[in-house]
Protein backbone atom coordinates (compact mmCIF):
# COMPACT_ATOMS: atom_id res chain seq x y z
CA UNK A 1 29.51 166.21 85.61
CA UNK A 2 30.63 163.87 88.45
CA UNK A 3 32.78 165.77 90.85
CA UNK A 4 35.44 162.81 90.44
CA UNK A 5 35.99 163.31 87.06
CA UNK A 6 37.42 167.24 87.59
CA UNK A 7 40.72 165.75 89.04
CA UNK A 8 41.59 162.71 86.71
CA UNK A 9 41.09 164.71 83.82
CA UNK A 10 43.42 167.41 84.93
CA UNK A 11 46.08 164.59 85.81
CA UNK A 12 45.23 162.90 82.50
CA UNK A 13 46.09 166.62 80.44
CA UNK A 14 49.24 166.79 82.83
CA UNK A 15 50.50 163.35 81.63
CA UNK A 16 49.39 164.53 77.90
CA UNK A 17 51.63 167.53 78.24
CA UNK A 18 54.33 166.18 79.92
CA UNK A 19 54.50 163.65 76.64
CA UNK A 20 54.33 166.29 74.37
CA UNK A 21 57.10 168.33 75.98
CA UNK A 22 59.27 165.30 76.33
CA UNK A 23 58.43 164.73 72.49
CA UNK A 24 59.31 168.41 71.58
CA UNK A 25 62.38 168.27 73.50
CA UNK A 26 63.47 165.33 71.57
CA UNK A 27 62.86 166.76 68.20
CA UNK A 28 63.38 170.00 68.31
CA UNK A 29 66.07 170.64 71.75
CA UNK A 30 64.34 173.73 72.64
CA UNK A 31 63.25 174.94 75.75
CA UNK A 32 59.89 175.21 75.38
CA UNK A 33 59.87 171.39 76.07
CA UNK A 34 61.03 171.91 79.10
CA UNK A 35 58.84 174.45 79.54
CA UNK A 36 55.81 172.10 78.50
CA UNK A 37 57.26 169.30 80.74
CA UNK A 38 57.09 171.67 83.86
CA UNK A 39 53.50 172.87 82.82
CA UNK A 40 52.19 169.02 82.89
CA UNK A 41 54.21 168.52 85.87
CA UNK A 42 52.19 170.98 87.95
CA UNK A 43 48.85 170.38 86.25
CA UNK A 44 49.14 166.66 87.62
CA UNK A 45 50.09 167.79 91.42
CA UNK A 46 47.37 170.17 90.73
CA UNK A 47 44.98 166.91 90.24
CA UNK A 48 46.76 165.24 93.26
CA UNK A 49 45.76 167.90 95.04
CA UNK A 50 42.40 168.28 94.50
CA UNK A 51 41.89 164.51 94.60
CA UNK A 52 43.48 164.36 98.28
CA UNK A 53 41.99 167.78 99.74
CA UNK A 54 38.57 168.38 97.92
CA UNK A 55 37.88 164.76 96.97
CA UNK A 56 38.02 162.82 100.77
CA UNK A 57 34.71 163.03 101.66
């Protein structure tokens, strides 16, 4: 697997989640949207991080 690929994915699951917790939010107005939204939100710094730490050289 190309070592690029390990970060954009997680980013691209972060976004995913963070549009299904905005989704169950809307529908639903419980907190496990918000909880889902938060989840996405860290999997994507998570990515950023990797990107700008692991993926410089």
């Amino acid at each position: 697997m190309n070592k690029k690929l390990i970060p954009v994915t997680i980013e691209v699951v972060g976004v995913a989640a963070i549009g299904v917790g905005i989704g169950v939010e809307l529908a639903t107005h419980a907190d496990i949207g918000w909880a889902i939204v938060t989840t996405g939100s860290c999997l994507v710094a998570i990515g950023g991080v990797i990107w700008g730490k692991f993926m410089r050289k």
